[in-house]
Protein backbone atom coordinates (compact mmCIF):
# COMPACT_ATOMS: atom_id res chain seq x y z
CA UNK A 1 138.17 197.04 168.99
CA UNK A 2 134.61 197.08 168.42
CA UNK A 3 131.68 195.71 167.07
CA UNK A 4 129.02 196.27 164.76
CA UNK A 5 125.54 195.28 164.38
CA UNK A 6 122.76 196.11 162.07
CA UNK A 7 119.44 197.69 162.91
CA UNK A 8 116.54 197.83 161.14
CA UNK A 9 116.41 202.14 161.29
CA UNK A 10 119.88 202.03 159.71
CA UNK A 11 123.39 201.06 160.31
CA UNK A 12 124.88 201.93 164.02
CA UNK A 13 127.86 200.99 166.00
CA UNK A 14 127.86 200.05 169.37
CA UNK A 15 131.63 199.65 171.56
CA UNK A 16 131.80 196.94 173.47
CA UNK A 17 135.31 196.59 175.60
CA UNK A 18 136.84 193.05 175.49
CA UNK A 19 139.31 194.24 178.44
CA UNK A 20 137.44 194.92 181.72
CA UNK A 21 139.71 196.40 184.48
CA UNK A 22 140.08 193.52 187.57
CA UNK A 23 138.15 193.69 190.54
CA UNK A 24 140.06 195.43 193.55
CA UNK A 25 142.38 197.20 191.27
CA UNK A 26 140.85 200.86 190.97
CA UNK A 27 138.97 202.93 193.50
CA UNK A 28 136.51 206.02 192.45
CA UNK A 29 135.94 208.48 195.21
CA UNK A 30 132.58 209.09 196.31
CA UNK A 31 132.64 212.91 196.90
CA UNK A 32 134.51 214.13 193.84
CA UNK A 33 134.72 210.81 191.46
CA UNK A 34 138.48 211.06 191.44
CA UNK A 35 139.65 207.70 190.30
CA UNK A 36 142.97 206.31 190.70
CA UNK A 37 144.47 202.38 192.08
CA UNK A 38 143.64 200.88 195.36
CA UNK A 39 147.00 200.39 196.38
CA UNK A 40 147.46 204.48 196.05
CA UNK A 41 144.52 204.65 197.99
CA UNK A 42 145.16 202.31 200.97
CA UNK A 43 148.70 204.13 200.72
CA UNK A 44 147.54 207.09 201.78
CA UNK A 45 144.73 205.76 204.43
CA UNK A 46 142.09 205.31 202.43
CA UNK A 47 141.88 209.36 201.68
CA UNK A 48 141.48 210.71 198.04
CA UNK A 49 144.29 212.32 196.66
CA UNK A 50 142.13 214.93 195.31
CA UNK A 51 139.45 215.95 197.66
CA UNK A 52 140.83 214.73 200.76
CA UNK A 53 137.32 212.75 201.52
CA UNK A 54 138.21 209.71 204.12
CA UNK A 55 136.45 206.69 203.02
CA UNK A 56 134.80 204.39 205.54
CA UNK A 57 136.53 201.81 206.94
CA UNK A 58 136.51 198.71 209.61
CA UNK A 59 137.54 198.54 212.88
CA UNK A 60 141.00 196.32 211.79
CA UNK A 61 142.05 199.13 209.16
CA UNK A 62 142.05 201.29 211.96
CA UNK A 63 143.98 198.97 214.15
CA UNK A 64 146.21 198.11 211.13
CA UNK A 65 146.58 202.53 210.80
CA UNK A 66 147.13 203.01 214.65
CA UNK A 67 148.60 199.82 216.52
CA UNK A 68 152.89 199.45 215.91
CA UNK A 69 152.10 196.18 214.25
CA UNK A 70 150.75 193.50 216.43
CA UNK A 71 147.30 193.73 218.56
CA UNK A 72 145.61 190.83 220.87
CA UNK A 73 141.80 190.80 220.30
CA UNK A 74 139.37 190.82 222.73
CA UNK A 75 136.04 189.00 223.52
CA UNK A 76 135.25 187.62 220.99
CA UNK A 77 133.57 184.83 222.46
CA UNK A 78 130.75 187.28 222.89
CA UNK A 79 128.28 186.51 220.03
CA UNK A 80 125.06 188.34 219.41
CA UNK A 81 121.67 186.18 219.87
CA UNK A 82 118.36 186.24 218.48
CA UNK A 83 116.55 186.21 222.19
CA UNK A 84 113.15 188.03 221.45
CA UNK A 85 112.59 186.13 218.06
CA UNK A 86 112.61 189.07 216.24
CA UNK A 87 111.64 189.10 212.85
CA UNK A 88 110.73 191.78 209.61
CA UNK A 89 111.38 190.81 206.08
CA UNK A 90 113.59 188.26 207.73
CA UNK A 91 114.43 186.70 211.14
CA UNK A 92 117.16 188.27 213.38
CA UNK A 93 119.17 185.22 213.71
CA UNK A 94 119.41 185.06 210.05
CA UNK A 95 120.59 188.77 209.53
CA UNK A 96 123.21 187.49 212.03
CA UNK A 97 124.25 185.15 210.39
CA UNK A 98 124.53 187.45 207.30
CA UNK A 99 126.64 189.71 208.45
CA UNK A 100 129.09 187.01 209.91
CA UNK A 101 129.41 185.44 206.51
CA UNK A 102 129.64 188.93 204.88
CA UNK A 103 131.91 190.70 206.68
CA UNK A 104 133.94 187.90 208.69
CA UNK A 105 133.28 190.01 212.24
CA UNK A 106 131.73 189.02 215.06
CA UNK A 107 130.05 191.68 216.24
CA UNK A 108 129.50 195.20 215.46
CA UNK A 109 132.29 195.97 217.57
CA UNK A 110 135.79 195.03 217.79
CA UNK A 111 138.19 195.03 220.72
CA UNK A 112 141.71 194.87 220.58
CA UNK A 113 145.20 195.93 223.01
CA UNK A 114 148.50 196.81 221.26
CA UNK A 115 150.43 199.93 221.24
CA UNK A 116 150.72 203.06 219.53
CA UNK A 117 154.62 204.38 219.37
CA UNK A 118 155.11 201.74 221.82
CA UNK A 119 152.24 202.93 224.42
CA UNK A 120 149.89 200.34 225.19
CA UNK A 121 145.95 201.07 224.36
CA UNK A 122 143.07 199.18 224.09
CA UNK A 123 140.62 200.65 221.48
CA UNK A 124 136.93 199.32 220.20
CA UNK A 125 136.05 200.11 217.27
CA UNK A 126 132.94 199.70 215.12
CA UNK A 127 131.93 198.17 211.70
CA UNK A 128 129.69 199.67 209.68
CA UNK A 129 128.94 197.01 207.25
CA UNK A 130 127.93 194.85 210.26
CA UNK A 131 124.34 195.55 210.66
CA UNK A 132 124.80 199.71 210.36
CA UNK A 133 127.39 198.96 213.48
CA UNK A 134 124.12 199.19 215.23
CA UNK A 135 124.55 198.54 219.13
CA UNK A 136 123.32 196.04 220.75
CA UNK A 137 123.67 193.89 223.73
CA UNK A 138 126.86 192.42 222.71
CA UNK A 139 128.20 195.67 221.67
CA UNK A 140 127.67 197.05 225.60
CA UNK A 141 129.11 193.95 227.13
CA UNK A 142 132.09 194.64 224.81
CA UNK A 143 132.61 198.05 226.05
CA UNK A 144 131.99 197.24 229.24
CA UNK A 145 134.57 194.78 229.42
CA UNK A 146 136.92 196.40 227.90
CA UNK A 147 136.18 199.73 230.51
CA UNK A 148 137.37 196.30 233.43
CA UNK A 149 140.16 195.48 231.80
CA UNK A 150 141.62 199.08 231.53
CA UNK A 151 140.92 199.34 235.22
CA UNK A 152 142.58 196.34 235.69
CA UNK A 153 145.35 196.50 233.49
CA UNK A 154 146.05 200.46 234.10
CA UNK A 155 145.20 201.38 230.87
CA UNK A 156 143.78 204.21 228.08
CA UNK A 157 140.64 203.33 226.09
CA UNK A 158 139.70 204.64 222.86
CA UNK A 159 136.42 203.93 221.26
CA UNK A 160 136.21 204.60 217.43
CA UNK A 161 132.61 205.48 216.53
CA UNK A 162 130.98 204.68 213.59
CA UNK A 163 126.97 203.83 214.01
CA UNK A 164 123.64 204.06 212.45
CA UNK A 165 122.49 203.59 216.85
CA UNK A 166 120.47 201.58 218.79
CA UNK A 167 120.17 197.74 216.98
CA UNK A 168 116.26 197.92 216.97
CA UNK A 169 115.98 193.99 216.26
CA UNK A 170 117.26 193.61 220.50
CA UNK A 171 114.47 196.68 221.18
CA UNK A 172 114.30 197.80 225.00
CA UNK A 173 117.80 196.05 225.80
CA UNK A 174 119.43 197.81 223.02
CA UNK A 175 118.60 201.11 224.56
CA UNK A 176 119.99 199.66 228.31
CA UNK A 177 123.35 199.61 226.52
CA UNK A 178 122.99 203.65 226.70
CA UNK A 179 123.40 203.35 230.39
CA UNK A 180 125.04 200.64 230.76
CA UNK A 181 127.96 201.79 229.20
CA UNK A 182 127.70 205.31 230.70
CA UNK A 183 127.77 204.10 234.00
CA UNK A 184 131.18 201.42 232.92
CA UNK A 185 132.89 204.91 231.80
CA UNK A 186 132.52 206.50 235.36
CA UNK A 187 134.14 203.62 237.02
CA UNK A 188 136.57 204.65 234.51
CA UNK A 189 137.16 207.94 235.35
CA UNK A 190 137.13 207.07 239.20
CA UNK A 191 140.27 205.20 237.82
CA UNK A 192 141.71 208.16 236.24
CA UNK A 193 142.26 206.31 233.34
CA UNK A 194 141.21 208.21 230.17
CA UNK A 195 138.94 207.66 227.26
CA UNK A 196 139.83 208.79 224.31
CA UNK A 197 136.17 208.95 222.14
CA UNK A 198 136.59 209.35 218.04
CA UNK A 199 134.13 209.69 216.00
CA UNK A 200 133.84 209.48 212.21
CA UNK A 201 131.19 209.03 209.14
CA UNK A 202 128.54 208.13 210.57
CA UNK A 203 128.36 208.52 214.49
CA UNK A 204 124.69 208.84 215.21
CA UNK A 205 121.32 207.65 217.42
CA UNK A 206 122.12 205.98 220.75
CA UNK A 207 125.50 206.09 220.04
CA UNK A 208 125.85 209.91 220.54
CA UNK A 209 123.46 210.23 222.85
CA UNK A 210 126.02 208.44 225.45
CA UNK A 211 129.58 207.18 225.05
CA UNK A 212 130.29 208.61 222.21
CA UNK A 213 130.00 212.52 223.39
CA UNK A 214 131.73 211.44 226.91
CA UNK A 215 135.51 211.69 226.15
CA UNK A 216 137.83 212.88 228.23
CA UNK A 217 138.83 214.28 224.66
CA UNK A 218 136.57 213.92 221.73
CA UNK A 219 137.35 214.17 217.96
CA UNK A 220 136.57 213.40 214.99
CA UNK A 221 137.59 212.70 211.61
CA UNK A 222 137.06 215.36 208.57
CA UNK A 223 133.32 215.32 206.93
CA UNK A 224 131.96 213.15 209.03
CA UNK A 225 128.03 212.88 210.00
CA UNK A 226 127.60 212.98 213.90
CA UNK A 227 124.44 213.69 215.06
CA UNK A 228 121.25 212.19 216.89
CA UNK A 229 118.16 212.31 214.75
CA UNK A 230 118.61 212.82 210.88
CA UNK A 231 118.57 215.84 208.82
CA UNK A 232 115.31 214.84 207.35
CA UNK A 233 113.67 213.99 210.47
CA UNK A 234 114.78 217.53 212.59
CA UNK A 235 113.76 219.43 209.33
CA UNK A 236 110.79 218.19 209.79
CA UNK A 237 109.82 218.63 213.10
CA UNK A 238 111.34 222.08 213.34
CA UNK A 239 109.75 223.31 210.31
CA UNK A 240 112.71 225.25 209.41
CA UNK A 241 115.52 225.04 207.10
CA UNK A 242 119.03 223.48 208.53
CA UNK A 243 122.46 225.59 208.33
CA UNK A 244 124.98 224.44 205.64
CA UNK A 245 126.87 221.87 206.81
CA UNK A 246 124.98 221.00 209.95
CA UNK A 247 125.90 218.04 211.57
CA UNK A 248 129.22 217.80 210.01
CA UNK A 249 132.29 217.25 212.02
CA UNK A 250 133.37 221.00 211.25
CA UNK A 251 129.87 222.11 211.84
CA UNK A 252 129.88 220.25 215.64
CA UNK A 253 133.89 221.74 216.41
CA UNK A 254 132.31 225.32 215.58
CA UNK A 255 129.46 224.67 218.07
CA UNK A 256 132.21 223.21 220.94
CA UNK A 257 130.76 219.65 220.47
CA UNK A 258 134.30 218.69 219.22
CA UNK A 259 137.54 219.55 220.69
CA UNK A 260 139.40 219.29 217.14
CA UNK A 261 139.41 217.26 213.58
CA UNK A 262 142.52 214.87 212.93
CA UNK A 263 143.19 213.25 209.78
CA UNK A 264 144.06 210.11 209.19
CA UNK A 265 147.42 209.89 207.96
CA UNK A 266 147.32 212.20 211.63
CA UNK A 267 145.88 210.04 213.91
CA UNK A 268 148.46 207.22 214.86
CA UNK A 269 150.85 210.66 216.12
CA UNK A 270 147.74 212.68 217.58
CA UNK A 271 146.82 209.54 219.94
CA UNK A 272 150.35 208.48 221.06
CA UNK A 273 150.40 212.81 221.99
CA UNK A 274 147.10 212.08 224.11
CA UNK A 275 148.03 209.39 225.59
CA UNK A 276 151.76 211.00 226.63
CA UNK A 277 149.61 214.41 227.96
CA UNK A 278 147.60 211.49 230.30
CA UNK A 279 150.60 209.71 231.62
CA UNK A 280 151.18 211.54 234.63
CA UNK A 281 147.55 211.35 235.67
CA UNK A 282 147.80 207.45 234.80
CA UNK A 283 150.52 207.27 236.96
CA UNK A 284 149.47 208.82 239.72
């Protein structure tokens, strides 16, 4: 049904649709504008049907995708603070606070134990949506405690990637976190405990320039950015055109940055694999 209204250059019919599809009930992909249901979509782990393009996510989907079922969270008593007073267009503390409300996390960065085809794991994993899943100070404590409690408990960590870097509203002692958590993942490997790093769309800034290229094994997802610097910005300062597809996941497991891509209706298998090839060494 439409409806019809008069102008003054002449008669002419506008449509207007009296039935508007439901929020939440249809999902268009952002590569090739496929459209089809959510529930198809979360079905098949949030992955067009089409195109194969893996959407983001948050750091529970994942742990919803890779733990058996249940998973104790971790930490969570460590809460981000506004300690330099920092403030642009608006005051740290109240970005904070907008994020909380927005996405219902705590931090940037999640940390949970459960078990993947009943071998335990603890994995942290980042949310984009909370601040860029920019790292800060909380985010290195995180890690950091997580690293002690693998040590203690005789366990495999996984970190899940996915970062715009450094959270510039902590400045200097967002950087620390570089080292900080560098330094965590050698007391780590003294352990012989193994860290499994993954990193998907986007992985960049501080982030890559420590934990996230220090795996024992590290992978990625398909199509995802992982790089240090922007596209724009290298371009730029090189003066020179960029190769197709540079900084793409594919681009980085051609150059030996990678040691392979897994997809996500792959990755709950491909872990509890990793995690079997490390046993021995774990054991030991």
């Amino acid at each position: 049904m439409g409806w019809f209204k008069r102008f003054k250059d002449g008669i002419q019919t506008a449509t207007k649709h009296k039935m508007e599809a439901p929020d939440g009930l249809w999902y268009q992909c952002r590569s090739c504008s496929e459209t089809g249901t959510v529930k198809e979509f979360k079905e098949n782990f949030y992955i067009c049907n089409k195109c194969g393009h893996h959407a983001r996510i948050g750091s529970h989907d994942y742990f919803d995708i890779i733990f058996d079922g249940r998973f104790e969270l971790l930490f969570e008593d460590l809460i981000s603070k506004d300690f330099l007073g920092f403030s642009d267009l608006q005051s740290y503390a109240a970005r904070l606070d907008k994020a909380k409300d927005k996405t219902g996390l705590t931090d940037a960065i999640s940390v949970a134990h459960g078990k993947v085809h009943k071998k335990p794991l603890v994995i942290a994993a980042m949310d984009f949506t909370f601040i860029g899943g920019s790292m800060g100070s909380v985010m290195g404590e995180r890690i950091s405690r997580a690293i002690d409690y693998c040590i203690k408990e005789r366990l495999p960590l996984m970190i899940i990637s996915k970062t715009g870097g450094a959270r510039m509203m902590e400045s200097a002692f967002s950087l620390m976190q570089m080292a900080k958590t560098s330094a965590k993942l050698t007391q780590l490997a003294a352990a012989q405990l193994p860290y499994l790093s993954f990193l998907t769309d986007p992985t960049t800034g501080g982030v890559t320039a420590s934990f996230a290229m220090l795996g024992d094994i590290n992978f990625s997802e398909p199509g995802a950015l992982i790089g240090f610097a922007g596209p724009r910005v290298i371009k730029e300062t090189i003066k020179k055109d960029l190769p197709d597809g540079f900084q793409s996941s594919e681009f980085l497991l051609d150059h030996g940055f990678l040691d392979f891509i897994v997809s996500r209706n792959e990755l709950k298998r491909k872990i509890a694999d990793m995690i079997s090839m490390f046993e021995a060494i774990m054991a030991a």
